[in-house]
C-alpha atoms as a PDB file:
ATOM      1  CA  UNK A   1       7.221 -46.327 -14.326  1.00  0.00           C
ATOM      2  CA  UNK A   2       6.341 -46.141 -10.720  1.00  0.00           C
ATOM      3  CA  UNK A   3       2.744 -47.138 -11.233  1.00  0.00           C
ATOM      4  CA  UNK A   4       3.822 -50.001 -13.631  1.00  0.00           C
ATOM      5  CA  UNK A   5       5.582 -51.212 -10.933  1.00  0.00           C
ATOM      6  CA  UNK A   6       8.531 -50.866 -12.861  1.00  0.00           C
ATOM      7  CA  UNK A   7      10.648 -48.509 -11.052  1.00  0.00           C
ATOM      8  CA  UNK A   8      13.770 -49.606  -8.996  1.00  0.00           C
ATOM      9  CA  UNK A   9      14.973 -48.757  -5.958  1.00  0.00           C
ATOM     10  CA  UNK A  10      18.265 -46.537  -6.092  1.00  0.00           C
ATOM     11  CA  UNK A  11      20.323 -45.941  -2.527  1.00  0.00           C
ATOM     12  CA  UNK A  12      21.216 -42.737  -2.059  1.00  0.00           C
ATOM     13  CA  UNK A  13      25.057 -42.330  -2.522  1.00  0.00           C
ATOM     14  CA  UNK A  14      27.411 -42.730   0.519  1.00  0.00           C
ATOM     15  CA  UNK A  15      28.305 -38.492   1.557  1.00  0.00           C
ATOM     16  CA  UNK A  16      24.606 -37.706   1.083  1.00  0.00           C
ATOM     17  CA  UNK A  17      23.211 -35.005   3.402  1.00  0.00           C
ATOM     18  CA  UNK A  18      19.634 -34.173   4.763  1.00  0.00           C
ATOM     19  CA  UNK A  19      19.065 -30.324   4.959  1.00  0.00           C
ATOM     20  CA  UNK A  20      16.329 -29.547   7.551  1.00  0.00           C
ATOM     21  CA  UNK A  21      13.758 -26.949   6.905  1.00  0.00           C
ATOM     22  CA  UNK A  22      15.145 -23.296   6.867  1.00  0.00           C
ATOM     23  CA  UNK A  23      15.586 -21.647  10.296  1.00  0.00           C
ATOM     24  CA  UNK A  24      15.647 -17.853  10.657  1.00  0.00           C
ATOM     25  CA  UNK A  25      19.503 -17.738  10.998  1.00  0.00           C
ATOM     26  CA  UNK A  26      19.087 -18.826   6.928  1.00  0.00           C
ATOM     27  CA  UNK A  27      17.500 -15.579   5.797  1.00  0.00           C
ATOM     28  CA  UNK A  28      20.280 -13.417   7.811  1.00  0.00           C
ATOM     29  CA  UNK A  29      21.869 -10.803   5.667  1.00  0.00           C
ATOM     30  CA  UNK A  30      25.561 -10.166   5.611  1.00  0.00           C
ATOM     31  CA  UNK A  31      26.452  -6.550   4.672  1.00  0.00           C
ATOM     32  CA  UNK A  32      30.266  -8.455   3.185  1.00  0.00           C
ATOM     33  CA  UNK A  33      27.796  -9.296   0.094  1.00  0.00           C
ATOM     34  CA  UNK A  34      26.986  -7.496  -3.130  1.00  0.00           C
ATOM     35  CA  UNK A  35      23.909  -5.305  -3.183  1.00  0.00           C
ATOM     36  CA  UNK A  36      22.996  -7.965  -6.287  1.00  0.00           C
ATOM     37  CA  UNK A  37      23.180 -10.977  -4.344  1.00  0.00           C
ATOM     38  CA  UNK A  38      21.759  -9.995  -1.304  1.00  0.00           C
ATOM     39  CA  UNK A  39      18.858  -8.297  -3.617  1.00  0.00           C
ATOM     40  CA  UNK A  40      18.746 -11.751  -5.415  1.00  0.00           C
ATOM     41  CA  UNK A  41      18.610 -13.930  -2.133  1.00  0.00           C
ATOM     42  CA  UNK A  42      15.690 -11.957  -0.768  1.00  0.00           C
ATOM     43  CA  UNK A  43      13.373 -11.831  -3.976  1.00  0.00           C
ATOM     44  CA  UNK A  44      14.121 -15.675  -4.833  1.00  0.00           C
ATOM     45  CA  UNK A  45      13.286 -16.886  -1.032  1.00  0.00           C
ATOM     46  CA  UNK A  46      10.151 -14.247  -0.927  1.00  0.00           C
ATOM     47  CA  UNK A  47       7.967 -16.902  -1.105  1.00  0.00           C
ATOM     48  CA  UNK A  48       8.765 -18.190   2.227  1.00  0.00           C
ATOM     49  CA  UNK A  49       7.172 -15.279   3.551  1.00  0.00           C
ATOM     50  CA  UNK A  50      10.205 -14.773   6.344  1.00  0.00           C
ATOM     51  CA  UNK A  51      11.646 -11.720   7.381  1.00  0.00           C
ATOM     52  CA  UNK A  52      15.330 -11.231   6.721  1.00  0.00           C
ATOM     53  CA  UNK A  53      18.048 -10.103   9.153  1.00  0.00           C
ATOM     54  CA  UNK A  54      20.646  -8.145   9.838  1.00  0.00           C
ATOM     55  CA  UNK A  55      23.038  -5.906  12.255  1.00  0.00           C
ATOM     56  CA  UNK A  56      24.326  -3.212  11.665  1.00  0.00           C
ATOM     57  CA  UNK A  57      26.470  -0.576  14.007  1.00  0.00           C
ATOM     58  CA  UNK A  58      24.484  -2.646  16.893  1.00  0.00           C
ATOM     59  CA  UNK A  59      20.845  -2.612  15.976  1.00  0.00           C
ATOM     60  CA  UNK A  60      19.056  -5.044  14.586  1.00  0.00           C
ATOM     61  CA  UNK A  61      17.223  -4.503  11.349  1.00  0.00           C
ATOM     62  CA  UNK A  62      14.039  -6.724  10.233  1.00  0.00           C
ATOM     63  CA  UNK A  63      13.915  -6.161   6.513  1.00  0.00           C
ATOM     64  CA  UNK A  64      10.141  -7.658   5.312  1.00  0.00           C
ATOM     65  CA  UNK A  65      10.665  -7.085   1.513  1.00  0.00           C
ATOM     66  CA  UNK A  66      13.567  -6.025  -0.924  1.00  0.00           C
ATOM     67  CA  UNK A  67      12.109  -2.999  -3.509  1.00  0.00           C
ATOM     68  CA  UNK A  68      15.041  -2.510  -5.852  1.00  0.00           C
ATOM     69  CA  UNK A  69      19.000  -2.510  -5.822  1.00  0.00           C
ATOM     70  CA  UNK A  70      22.033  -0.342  -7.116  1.00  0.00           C
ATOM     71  CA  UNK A  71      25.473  -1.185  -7.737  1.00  0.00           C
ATOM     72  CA  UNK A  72      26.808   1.715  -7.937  1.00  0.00           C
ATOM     73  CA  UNK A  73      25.585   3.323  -5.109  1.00  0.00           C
ATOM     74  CA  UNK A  74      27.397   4.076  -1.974  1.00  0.00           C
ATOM     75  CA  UNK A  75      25.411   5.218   1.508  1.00  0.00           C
ATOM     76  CA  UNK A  76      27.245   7.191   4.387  1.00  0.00           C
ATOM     77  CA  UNK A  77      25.918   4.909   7.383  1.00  0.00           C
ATOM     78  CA  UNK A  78      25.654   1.072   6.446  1.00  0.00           C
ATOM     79  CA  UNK A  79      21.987   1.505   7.256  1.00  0.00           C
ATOM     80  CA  UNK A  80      19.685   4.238   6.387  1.00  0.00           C
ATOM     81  CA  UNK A  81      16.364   4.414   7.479  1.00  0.00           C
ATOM     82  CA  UNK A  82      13.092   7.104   6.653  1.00  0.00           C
ATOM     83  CA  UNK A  83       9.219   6.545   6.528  1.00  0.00           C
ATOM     84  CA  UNK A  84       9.605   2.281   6.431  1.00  0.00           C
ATOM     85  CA  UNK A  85      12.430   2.407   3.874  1.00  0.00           C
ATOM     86  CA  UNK A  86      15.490   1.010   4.493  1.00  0.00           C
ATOM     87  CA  UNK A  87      19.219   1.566   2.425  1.00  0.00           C
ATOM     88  CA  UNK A  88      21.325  -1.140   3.392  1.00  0.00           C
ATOM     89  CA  UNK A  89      25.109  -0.875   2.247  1.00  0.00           C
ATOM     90  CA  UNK A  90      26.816  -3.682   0.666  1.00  0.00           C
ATOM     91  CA  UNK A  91      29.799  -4.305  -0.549  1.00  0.00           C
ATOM     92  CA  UNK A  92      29.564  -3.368  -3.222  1.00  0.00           C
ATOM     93  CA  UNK A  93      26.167  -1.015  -4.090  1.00  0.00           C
ATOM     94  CA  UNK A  94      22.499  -0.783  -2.172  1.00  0.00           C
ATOM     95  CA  UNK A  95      19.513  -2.703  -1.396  1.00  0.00           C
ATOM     96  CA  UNK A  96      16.353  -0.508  -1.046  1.00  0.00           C
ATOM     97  CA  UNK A  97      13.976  -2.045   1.376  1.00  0.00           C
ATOM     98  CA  UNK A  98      10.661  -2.318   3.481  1.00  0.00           C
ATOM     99  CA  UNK A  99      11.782  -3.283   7.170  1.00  0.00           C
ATOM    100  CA  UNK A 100      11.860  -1.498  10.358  1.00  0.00           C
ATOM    101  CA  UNK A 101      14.782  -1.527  13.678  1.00  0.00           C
ATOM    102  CA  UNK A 102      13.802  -4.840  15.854  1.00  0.00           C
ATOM    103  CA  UNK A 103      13.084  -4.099  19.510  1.00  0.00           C
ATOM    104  CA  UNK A 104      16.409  -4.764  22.057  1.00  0.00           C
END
């Protein structure tokens, strides 16, 4: 249609919205989520190729990649970290992850 020339012009409906680019406050992590949607979140915005955020017990965590999630599990500290691997506690479950603490 549009190379027919046939194609018409439609306004965009009053209460329409422009969303800017993600900035890195978008790929923050809350620790109020599920293990399952933060797990979700992270594998469907991989692609951007952004690390992901998120504070815990004040540090900052920078979590590159999620590996794998559990709903069932529950973690004694809402972060746990050893040899690049971080356990990040949600509410409710786990998110096993690549990431490392961010520097002060």
């Amino acid at each position: 249609a549009l190379a027919a020339g046939l194609s018409t012009r439609t306004p965009q409906p009053p209460g329409g919205s422009y969303q800017s680019w993600p900035s890195d406050a978008d790929f923050s992590l809350d620790l109020a989520w599920s293990a399952r949607r933060a797990y979700n979140f992270m594998r469907a915005t991989a692609e951007w190729g952004r690390p992901y955020w998120l504070t815990a017990q004040g540090q900052s965590w920078r979590v590159a990649r999620a590996l794998g999630w559990d709903g069932g599990a529950t973690l004694s500290a809402p972060v746990v970290y050893q040899d690049g691997i971080l356990r990040i506690r949600f509410n409710p479950g786990s998110v096993s992850a690549i990431g490392t603490a961010s520097a002060p």
